[in-house]
Protein backbone atom coordinates (compact mmCIF):
# COMPACT_ATOMS: atom_id res chain seq x y z
CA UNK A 1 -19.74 -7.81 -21.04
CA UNK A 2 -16.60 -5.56 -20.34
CA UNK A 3 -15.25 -5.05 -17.01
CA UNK A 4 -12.21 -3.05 -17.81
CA UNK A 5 -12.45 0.57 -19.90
CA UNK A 6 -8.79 -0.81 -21.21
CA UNK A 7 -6.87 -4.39 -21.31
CA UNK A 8 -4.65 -4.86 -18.24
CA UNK A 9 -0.83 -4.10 -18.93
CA UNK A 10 1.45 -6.82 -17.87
CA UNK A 11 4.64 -5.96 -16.23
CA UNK A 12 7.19 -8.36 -17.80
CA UNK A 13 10.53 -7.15 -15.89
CA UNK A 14 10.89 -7.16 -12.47
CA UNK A 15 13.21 -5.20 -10.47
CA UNK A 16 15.03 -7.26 -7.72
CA UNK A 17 13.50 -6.11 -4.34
CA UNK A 18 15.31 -4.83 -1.49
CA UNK A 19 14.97 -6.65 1.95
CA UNK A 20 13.37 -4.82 4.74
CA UNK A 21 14.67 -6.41 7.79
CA UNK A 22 18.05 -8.56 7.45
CA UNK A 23 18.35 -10.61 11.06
CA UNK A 24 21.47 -11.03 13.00
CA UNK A 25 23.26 -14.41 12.56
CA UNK A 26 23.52 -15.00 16.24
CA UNK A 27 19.79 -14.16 17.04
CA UNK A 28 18.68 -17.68 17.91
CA UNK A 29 21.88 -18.20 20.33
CA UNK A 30 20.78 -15.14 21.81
CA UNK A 31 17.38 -15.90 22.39
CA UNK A 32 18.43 -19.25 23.69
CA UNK A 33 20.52 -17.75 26.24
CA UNK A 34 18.74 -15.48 27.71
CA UNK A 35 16.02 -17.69 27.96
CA UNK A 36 18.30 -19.81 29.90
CA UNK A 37 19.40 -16.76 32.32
CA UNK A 38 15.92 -16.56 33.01
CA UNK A 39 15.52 -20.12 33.98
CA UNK A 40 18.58 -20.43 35.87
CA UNK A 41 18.31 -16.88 38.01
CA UNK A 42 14.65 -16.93 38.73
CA UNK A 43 15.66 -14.53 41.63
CA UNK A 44 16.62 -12.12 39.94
CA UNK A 45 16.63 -8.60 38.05
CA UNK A 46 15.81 -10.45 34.80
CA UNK A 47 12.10 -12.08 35.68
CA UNK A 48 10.86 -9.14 37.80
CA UNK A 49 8.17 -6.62 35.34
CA UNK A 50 8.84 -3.13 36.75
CA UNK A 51 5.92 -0.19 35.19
CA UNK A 52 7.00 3.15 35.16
CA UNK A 53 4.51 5.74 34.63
CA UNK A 54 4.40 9.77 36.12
CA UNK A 55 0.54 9.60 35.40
CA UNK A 56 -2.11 9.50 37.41
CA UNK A 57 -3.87 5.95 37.51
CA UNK A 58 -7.32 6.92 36.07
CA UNK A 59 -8.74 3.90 38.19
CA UNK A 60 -7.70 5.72 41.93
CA UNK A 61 -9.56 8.47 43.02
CA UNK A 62 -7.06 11.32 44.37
CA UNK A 63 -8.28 12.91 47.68
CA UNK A 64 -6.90 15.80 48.62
């Protein structure tokens, strides 16, 4: 029983791969401290969620 019209070909050299994404060295201090901005000014700028949008809300009905 035959599966393949032809035997696979093997690639026997790789190429070294390039990274994608290289991460800052200092990411995990940064997370850190902002995560400890939040927790020590709960009052302000930082916690509050702000939406933006110039849209109409599709779930209010506009009477005019």
């Amino acid at each position: 029983m035959v599966l393949l019209p032809q035997n696979p070909q093997l690639i026997r050299e790789i190429d070294p791969f390039e990274p994608v994404y290289v991460p800052k060295q200092s990411i995990l201090e940064e997370a850190l401290k902002r995560e400890a901005e939040k927790i020590c000014f709960k009052d302000s700028q930082i916690n509050k969620v702000v939406y933006d949008c110039s849209d109409a809300s599709y779930y209010t009905k506009v009477t005019i």
